[in-house]
Each structure stands twice: as structure tokens, then as C-alpha cells.
N, C-alpha and C. Protein backbone atom coordinates (compact mmCIF):
# COMPACT_ATOMS: atom_id res chain seq x y z
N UNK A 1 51.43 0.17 12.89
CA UNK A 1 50.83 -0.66 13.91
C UNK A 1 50.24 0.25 14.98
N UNK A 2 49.31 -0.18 15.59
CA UNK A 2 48.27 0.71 16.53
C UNK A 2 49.24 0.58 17.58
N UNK A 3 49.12 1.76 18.52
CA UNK A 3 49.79 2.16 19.81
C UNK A 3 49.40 1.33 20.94
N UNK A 4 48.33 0.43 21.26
CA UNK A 4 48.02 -0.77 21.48
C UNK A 4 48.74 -1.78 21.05
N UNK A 5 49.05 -2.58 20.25
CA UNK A 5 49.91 -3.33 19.92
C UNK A 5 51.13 -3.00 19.89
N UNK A 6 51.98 -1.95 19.98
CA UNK A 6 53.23 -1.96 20.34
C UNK A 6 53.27 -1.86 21.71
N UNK A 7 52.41 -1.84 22.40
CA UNK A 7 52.44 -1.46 24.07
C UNK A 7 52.44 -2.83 24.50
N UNK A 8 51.66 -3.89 23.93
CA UNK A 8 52.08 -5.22 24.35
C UNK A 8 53.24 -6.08 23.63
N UNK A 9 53.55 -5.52 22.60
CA UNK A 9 54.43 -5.63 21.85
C UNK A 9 53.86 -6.99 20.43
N UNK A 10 52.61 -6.96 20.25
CA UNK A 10 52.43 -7.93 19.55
C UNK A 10 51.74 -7.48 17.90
N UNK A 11 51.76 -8.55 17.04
CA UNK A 11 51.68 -8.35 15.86
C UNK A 11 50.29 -8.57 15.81
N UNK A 12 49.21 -8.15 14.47
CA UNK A 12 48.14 -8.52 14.25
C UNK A 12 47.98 -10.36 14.39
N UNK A 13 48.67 -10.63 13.46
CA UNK A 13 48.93 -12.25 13.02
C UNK A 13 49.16 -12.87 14.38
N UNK A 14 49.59 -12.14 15.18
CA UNK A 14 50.11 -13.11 16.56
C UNK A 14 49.05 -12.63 17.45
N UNK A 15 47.82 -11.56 17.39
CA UNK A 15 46.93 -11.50 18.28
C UNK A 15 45.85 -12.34 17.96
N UNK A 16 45.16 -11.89 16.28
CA UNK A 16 44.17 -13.01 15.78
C UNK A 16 44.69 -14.66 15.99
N UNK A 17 45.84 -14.84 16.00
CA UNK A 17 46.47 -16.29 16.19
C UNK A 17 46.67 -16.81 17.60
N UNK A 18 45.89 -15.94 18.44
CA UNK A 18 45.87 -16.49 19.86
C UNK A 18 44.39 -17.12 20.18
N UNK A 19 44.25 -18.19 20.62
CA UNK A 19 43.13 -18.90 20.90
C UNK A 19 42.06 -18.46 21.93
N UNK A 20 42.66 -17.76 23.09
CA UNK A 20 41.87 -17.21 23.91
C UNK A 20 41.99 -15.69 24.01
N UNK A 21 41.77 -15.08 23.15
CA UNK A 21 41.74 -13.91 22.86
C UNK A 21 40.33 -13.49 22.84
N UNK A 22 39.95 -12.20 23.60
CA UNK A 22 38.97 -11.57 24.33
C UNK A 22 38.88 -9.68 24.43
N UNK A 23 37.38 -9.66 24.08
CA UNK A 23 37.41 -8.23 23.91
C UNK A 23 37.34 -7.97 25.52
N UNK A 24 37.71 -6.76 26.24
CA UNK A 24 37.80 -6.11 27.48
C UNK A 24 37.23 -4.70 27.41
N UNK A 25 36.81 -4.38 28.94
CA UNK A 25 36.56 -3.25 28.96
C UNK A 25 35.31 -3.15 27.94
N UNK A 26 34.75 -3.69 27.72
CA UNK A 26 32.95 -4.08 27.66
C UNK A 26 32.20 -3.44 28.52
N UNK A 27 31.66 -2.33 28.30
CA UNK A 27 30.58 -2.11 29.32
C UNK A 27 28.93 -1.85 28.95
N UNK A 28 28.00 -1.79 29.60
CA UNK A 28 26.70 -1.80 29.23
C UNK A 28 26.16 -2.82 28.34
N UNK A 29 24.90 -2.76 28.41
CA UNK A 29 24.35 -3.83 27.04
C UNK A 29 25.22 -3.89 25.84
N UNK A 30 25.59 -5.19 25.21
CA UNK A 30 26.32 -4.97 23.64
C UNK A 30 25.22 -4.81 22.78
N UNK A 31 23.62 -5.19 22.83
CA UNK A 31 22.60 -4.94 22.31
C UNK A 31 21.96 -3.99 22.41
N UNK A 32 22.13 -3.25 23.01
CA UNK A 32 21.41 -2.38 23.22
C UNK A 32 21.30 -0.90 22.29
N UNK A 33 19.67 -0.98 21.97
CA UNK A 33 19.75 0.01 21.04
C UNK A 33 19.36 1.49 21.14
N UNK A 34 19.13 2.61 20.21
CA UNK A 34 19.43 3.91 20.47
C UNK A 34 18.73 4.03 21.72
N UNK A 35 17.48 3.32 21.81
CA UNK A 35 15.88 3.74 22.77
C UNK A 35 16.40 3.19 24.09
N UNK A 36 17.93 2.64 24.23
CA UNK A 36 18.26 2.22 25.24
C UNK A 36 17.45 0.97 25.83
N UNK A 37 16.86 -0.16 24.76
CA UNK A 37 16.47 -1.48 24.88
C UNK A 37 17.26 -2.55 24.43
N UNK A 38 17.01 -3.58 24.78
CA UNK A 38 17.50 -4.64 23.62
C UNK A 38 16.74 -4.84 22.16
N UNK A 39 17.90 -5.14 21.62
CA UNK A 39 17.20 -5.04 20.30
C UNK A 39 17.00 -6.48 19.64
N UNK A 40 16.89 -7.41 20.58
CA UNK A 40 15.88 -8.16 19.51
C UNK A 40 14.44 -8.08 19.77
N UNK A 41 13.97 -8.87 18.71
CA UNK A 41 13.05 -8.10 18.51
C UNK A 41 11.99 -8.76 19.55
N UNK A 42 11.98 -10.18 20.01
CA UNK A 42 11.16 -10.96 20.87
C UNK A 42 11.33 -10.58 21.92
N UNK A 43 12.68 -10.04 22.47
CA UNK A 43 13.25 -9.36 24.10
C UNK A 43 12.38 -7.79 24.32
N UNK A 44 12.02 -7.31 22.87
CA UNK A 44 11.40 -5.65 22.81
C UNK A 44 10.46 -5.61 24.02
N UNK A 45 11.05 -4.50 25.01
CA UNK A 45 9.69 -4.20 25.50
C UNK A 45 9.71 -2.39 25.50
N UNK A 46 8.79 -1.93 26.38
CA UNK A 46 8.62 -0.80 26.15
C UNK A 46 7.97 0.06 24.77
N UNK A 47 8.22 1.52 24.57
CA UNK A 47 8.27 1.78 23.53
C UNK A 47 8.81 0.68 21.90
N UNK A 48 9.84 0.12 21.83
CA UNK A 48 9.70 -0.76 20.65
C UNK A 48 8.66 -2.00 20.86
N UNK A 49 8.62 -2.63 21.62
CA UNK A 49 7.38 -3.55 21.89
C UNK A 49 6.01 -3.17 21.36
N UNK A 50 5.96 -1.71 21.72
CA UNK A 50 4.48 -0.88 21.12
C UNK A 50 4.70 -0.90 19.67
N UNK A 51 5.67 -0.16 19.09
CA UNK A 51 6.23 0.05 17.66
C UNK A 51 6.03 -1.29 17.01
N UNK A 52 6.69 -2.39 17.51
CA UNK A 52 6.63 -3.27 16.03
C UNK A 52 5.26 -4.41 16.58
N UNK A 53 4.30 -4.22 17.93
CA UNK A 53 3.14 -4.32 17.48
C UNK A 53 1.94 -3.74 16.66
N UNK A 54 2.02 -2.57 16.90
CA UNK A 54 1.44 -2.16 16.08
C UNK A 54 1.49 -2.26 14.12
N UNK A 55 2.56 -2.86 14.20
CA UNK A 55 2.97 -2.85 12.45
C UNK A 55 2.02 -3.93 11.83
N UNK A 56 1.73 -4.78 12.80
CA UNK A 56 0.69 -5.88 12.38
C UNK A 56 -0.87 -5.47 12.17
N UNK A 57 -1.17 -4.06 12.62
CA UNK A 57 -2.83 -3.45 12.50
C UNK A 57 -2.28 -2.54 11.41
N UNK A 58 -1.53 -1.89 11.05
CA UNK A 58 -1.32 -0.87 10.20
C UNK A 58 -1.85 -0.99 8.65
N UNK A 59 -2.84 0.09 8.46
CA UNK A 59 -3.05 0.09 6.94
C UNK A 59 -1.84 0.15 6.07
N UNK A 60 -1.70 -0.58 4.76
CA UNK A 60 -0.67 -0.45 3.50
C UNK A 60 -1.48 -0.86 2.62
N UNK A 61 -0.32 0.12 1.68
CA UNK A 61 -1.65 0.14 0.26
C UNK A 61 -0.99 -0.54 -0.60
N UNK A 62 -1.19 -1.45 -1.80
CA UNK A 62 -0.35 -2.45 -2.74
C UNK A 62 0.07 -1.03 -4.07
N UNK A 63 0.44 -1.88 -4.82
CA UNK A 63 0.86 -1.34 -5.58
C UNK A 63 -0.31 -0.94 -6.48
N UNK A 64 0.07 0.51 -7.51
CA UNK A 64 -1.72 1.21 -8.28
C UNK A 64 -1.52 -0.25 -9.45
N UNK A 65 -2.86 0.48 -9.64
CA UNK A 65 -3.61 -0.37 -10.28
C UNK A 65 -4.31 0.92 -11.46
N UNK A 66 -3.24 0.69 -12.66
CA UNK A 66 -3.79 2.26 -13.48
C UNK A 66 -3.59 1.85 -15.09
N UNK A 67 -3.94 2.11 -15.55
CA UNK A 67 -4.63 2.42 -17.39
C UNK A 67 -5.01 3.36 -18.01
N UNK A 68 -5.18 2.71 -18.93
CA UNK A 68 -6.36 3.56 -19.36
C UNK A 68 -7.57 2.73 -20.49
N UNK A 69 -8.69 3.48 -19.66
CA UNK A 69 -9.97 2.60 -20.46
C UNK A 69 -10.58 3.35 -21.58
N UNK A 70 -10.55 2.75 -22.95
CA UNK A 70 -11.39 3.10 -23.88
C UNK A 70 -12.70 2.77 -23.91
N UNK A 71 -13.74 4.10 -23.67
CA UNK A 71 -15.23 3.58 -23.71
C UNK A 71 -15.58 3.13 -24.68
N UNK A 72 -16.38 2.02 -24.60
CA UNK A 72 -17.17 1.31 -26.42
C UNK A 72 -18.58 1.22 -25.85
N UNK A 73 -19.42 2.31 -24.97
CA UNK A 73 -20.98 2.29 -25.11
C UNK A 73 -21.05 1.36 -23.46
N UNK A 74 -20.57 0.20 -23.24
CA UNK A 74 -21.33 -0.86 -22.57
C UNK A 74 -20.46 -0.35 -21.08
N UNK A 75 -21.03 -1.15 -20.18
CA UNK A 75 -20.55 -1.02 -19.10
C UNK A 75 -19.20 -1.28 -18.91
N UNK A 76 -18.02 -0.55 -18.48
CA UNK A 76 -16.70 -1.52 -18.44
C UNK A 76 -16.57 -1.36 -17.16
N UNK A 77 -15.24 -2.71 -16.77
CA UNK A 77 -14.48 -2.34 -15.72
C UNK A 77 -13.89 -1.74 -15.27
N UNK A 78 -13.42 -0.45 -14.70
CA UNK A 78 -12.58 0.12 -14.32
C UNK A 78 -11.05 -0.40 -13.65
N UNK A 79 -11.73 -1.40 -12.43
CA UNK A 79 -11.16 -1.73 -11.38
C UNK A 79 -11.81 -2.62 -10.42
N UNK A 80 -11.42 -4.12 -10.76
CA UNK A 80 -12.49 -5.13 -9.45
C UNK A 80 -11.17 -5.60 -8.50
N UNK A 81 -11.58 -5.70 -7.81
CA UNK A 81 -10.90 -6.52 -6.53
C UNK A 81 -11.31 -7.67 -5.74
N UNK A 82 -11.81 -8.74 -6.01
CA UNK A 82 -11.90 -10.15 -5.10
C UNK A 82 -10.75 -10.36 -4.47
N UNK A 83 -11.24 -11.07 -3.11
CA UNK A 83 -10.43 -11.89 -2.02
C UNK A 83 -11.09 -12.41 -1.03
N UNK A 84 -10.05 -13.14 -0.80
CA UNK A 84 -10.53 -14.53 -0.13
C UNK A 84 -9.29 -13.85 1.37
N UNK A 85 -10.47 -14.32 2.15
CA UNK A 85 -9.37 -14.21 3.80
C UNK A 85 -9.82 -13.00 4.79
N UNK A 86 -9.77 -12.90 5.49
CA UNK A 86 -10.18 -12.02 7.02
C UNK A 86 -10.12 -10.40 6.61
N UNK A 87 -9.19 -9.80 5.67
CA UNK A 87 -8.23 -8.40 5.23
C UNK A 87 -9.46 -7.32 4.76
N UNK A 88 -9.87 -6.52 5.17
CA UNK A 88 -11.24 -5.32 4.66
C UNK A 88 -10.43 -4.97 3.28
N UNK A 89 -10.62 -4.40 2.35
CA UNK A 89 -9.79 -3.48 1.19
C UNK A 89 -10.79 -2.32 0.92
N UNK A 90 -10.19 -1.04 0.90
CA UNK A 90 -10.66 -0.15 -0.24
C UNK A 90 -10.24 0.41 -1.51
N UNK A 91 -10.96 0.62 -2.32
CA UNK A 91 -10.35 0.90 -3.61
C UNK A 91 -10.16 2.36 -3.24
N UNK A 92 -9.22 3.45 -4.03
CA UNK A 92 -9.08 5.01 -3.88
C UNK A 92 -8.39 4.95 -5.22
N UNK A 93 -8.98 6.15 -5.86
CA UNK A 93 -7.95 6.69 -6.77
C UNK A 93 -8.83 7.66 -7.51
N UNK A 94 -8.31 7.85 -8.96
CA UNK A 94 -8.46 9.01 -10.11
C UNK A 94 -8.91 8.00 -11.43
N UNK A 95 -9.57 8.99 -11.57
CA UNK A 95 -10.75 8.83 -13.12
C UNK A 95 -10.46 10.49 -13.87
N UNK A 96 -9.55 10.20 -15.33
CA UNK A 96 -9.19 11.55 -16.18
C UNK A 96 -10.12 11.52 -16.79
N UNK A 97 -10.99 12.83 -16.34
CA UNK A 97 -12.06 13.13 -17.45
C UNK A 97 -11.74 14.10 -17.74
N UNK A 98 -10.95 14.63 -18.47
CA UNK A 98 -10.40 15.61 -19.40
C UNK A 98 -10.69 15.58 -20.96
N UNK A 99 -10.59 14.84 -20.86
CA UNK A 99 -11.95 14.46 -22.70
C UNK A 99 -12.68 14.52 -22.92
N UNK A 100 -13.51 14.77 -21.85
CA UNK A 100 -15.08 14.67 -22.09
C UNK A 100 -15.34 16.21 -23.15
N UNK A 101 -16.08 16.39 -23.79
CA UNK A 101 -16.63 17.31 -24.25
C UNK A 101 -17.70 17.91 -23.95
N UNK A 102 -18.53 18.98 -24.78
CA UNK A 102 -19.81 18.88 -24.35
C UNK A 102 -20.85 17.96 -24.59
N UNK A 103 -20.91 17.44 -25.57
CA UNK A 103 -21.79 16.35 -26.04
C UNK A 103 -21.64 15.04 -24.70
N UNK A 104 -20.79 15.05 -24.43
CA UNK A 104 -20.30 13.79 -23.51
C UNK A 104 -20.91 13.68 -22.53
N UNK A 105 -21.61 12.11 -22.22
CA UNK A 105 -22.00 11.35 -20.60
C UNK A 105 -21.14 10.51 -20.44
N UNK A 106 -20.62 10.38 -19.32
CA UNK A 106 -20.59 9.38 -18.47
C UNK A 106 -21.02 9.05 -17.03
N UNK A 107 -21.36 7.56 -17.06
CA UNK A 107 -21.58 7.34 -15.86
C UNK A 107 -21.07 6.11 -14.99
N UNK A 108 -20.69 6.50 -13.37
CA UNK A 108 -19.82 5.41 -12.85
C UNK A 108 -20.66 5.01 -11.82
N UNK A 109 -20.27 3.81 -11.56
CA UNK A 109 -21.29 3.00 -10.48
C UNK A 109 -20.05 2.00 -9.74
N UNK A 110 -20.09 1.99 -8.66
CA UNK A 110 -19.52 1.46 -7.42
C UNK A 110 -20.64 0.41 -7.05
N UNK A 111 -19.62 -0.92 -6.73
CA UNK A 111 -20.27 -2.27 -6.48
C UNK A 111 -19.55 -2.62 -5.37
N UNK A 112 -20.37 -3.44 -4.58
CA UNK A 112 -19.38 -4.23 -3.50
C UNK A 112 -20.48 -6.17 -3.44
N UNK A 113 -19.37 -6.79 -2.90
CA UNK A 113 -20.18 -8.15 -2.86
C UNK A 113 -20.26 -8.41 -1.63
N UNK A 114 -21.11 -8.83 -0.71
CA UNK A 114 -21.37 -8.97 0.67
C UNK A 114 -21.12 -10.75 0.86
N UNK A 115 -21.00 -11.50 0.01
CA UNK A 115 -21.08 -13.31 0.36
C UNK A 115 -19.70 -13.72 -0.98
N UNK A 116 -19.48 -14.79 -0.10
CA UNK A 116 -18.97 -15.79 -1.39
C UNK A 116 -19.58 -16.54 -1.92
N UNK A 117 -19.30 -17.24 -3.09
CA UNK A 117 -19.01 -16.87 -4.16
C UNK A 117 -19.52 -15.20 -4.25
N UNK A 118 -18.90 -14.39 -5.19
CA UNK A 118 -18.78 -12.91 -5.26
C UNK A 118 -19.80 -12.56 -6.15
N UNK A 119 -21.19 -11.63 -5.58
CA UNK A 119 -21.78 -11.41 -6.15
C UNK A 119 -22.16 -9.87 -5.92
N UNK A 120 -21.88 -9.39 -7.00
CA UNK A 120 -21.89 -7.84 -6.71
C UNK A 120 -23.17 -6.79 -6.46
N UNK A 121 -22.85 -6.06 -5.80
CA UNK A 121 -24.54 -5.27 -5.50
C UNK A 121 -23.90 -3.74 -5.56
N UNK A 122 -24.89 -3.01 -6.54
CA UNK A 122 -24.66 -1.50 -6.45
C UNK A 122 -24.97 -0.49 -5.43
N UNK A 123 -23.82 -0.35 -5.38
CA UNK A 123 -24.47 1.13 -3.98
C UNK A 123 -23.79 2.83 -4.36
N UNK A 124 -23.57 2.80 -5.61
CA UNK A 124 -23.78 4.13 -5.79
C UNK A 124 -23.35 4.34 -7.81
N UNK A 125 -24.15 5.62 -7.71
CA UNK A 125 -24.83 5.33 -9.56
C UNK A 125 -24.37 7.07 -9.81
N UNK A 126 -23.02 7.49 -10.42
CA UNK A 126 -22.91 9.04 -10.77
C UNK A 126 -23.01 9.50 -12.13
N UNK A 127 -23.80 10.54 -12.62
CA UNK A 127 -23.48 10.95 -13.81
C UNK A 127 -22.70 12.21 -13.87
N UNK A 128 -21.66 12.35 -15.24
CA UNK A 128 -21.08 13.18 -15.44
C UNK A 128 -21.46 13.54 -16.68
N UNK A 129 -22.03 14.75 -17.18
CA UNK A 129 -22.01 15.42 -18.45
C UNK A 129 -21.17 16.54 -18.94
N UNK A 130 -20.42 16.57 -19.76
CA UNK A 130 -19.93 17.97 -20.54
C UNK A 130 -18.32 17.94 -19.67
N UNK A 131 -17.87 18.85 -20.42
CA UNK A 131 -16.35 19.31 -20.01
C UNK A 131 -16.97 19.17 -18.59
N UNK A 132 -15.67 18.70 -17.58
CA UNK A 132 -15.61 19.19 -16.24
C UNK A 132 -14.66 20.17 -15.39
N UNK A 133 -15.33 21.11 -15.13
CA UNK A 133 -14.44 22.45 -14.40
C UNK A 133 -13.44 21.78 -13.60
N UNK A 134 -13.51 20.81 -13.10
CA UNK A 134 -12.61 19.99 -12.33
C UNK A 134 -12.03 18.59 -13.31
N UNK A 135 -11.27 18.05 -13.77
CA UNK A 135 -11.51 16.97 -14.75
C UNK A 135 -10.70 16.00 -14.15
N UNK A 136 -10.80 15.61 -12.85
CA UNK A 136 -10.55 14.43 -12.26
C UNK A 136 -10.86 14.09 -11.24
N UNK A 137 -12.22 12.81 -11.53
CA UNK A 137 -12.51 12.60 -10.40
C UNK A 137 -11.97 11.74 -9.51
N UNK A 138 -11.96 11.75 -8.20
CA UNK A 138 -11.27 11.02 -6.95
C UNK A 138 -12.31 10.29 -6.74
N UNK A 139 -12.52 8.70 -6.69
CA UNK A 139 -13.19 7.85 -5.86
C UNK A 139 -12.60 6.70 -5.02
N UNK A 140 -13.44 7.19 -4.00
CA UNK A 140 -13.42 6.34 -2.87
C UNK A 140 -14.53 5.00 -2.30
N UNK A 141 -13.93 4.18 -2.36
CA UNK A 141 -15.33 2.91 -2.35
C UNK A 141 -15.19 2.79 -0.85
N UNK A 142 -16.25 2.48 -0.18
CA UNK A 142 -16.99 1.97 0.93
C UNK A 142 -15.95 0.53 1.20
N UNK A 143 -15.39 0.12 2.67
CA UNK A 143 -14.86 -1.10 2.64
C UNK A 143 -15.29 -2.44 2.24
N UNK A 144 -15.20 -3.48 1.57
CA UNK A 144 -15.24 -4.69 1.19
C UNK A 144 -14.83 -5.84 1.81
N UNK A 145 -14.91 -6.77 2.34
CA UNK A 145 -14.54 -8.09 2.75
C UNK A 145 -14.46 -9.21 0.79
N UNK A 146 -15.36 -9.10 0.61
CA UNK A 146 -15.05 -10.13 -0.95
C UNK A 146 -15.02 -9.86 -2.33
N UNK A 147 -15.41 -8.98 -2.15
CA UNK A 147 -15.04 -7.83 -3.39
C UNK A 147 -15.59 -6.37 -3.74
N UNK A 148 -14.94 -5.74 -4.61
CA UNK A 148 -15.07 -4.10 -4.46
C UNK A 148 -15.42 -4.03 -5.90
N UNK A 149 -15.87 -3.19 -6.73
CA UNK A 149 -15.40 -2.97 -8.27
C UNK A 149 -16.10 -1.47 -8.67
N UNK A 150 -15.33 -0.94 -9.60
CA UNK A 150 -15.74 0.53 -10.45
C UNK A 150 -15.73 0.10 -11.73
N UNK A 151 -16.91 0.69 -12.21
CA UNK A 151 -17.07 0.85 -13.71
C UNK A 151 -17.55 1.95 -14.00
N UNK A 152 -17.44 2.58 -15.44
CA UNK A 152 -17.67 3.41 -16.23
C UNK A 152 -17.92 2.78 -17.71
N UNK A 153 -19.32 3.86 -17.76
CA UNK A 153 -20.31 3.76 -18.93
C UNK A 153 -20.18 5.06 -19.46
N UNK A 154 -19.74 5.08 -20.52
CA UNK A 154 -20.06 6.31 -22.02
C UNK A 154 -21.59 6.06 -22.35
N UNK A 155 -22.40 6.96 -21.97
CA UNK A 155 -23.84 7.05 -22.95
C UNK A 155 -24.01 7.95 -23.57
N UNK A 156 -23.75 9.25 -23.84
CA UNK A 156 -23.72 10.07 -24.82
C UNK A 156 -22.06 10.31 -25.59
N UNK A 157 -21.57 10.57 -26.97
CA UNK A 157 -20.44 11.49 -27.36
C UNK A 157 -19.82 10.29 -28.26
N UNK A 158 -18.78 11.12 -28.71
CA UNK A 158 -17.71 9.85 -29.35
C UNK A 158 -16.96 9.20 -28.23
N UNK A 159 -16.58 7.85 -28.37
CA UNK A 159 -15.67 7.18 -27.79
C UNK A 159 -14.81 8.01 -27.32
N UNK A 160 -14.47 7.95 -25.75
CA UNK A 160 -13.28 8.74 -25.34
C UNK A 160 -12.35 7.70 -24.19
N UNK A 161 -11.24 8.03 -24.38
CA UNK A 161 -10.35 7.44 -23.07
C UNK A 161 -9.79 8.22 -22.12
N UNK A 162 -10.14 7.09 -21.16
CA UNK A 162 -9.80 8.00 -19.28
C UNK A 162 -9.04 7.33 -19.05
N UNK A 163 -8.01 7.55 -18.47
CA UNK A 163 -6.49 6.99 -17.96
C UNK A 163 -7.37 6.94 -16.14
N UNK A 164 -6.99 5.80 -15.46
CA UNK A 164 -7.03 5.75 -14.20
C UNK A 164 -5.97 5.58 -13.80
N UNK A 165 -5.93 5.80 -12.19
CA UNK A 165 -5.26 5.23 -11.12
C UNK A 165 -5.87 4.82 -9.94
N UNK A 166 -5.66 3.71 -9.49
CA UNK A 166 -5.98 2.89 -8.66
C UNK A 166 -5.20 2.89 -7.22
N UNK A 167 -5.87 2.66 -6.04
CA UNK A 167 -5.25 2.08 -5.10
C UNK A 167 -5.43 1.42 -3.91
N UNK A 168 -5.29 -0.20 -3.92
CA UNK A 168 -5.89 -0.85 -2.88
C UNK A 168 -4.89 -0.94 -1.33
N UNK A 169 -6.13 -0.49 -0.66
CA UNK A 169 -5.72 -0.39 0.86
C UNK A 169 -6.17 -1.31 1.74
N UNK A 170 -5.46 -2.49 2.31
CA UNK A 170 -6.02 -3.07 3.15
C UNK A 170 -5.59 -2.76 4.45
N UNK A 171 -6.77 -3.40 5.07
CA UNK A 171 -6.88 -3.09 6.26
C UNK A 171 -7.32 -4.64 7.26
N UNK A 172 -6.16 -4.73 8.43
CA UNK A 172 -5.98 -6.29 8.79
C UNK A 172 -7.15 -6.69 9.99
């Protein structure tokens, strides 16, 4: 038994079993947290007030968005993104061109849609030929309000597959 309870002389069972039983010797905020505020979160002012406003502007990125695409000649998708609601998005990620050979083209083109219903408009057209000294490219799309999309076209070589990774970032 704690040196406290033999000093009043009482049992656990007979302290929890008292009705007006009271913590003492309480001092300072019981809320109060490391930053020396209260910690809820509507009472926040100061420094946490700043902190968990800001969490509402903060970029976060969803989860990737990755494969891998087998070219068959025609234009494919890489990666589209539509939405509906106020939120900007950009697409970011990796395109494995480690397959390519020498015989090999490809080419990628970046779309964005400016209206709803989603109608896409090109704003940028790359070609890649032959092994690349570097064999992964990083793209970055321009922000979107209604939709974003990457594709890749094989026009010269045998069929080859590029593994992507994807990653959408919105922004509130």
C-alpha cells in the first residue's frame, strides 16, 4: 500500500468507495499543453492556432498511381485525372524508359481540360528516340482545375513496356 494511504490510514476500496473524493494540490492548467496553451483545439491560440490553420492550405499528395503500360502503336493513357470541385491537382512522377532500344520512338504529350464537361487540350508534345543515357523520365504537368492526363505513343521499334509512377498533388 502507498505511503499515502497508510498516512490516512485508508484502503484503495475505501478511497475509490468514497463519494466525494477529490484530486488536491492541482496546480496550473490541467490542459495545458507542451507550447504551454490549451489544448483544445477551438480554445488554440497563438502558435497552435497558426499550426492547425494552416493544415487546411497545405499541399498532400494521394496515393501513386503506377503500372505498367504496354505500347500497341496508338496513343495510350498513361495517367488521367478528372474532378469536380474548387481543389487545383498536379500530376508528378516517372516514365521507365529503360527498354527503349535503338530502333525505338516514343512520344509523350501532356493534356489539360480548361471547362466542364472535360475536354482536353494539348500543351506539350516530347519525343524520345534510342536508348536513353538517363532512362527515366520525371514529368511534371502544369496545374489543372478539371482534368490533367499523360500519354505515350510507340512510333518506331517492337512493342515495349514502361512501368510508371504517378502522383497526384492537390492543392486547396
Amino acid at each position: 500500500m502507498p505511503d499515502f494511504m497508510k498516512a490516512v490510514g485508508a484502503t484503495p476500496t475505501q478511497i475509490w468507495g468514497h463519494g466525494n473524493r477529490s484530486l488536491t494540490e492541482l496546480t496550473g492548467q490541467p490542459r495545458a499543453d507542451l507550447m504551454g496553451e490549451d489544448a483544445t483545439f477551438e480554445a488554440g491560440v497563438g502558435a497552435r492556432k497558426e499550426h492547425i490553420d494552416r493544415l487546411a492550405g497545405m499541399e498532400t499528395f494521394d496515393d501513386p498511381i503506377e503500372g505498367i503500360l504496354v505500347a500497341d502503336g496508338l496513343e495510350q493513357n498513361i495517367v488521367v485525372d478528372e474532378f469536380v470541385g474548387d481543389s487545383m491537382r498536379h500530376l508528378e512522377g516517372y516514365v521507365d524508359f529503360s527498354n527503349l532500344g535503338a530502333e525505338d520512338t516514343v512520344v509523350i504529350k501532356y493534356y489539360v481540360s480548361l471547362s466542364t464537361p472535360v475536354s482536353y487540350r494539348k500543351y506539350f508534345e516530347g519525343e524520345y528516340s534510342g536508348a536513353q543515357p538517363l532512362p527515366v523520365l520525371f514529368i511534371a504537368t502544369k496545374p489543372g482545375r478539371y482534368g490533367i492526363k499523360a500519354t505515350l505513343q510507340q512510333t518506331a521499334g517492337s512493342p515495349k513496356s514502361f512501368a510508371f509512377q504517378f502522383f497526384r498533388r492537390r492543392i486547396p
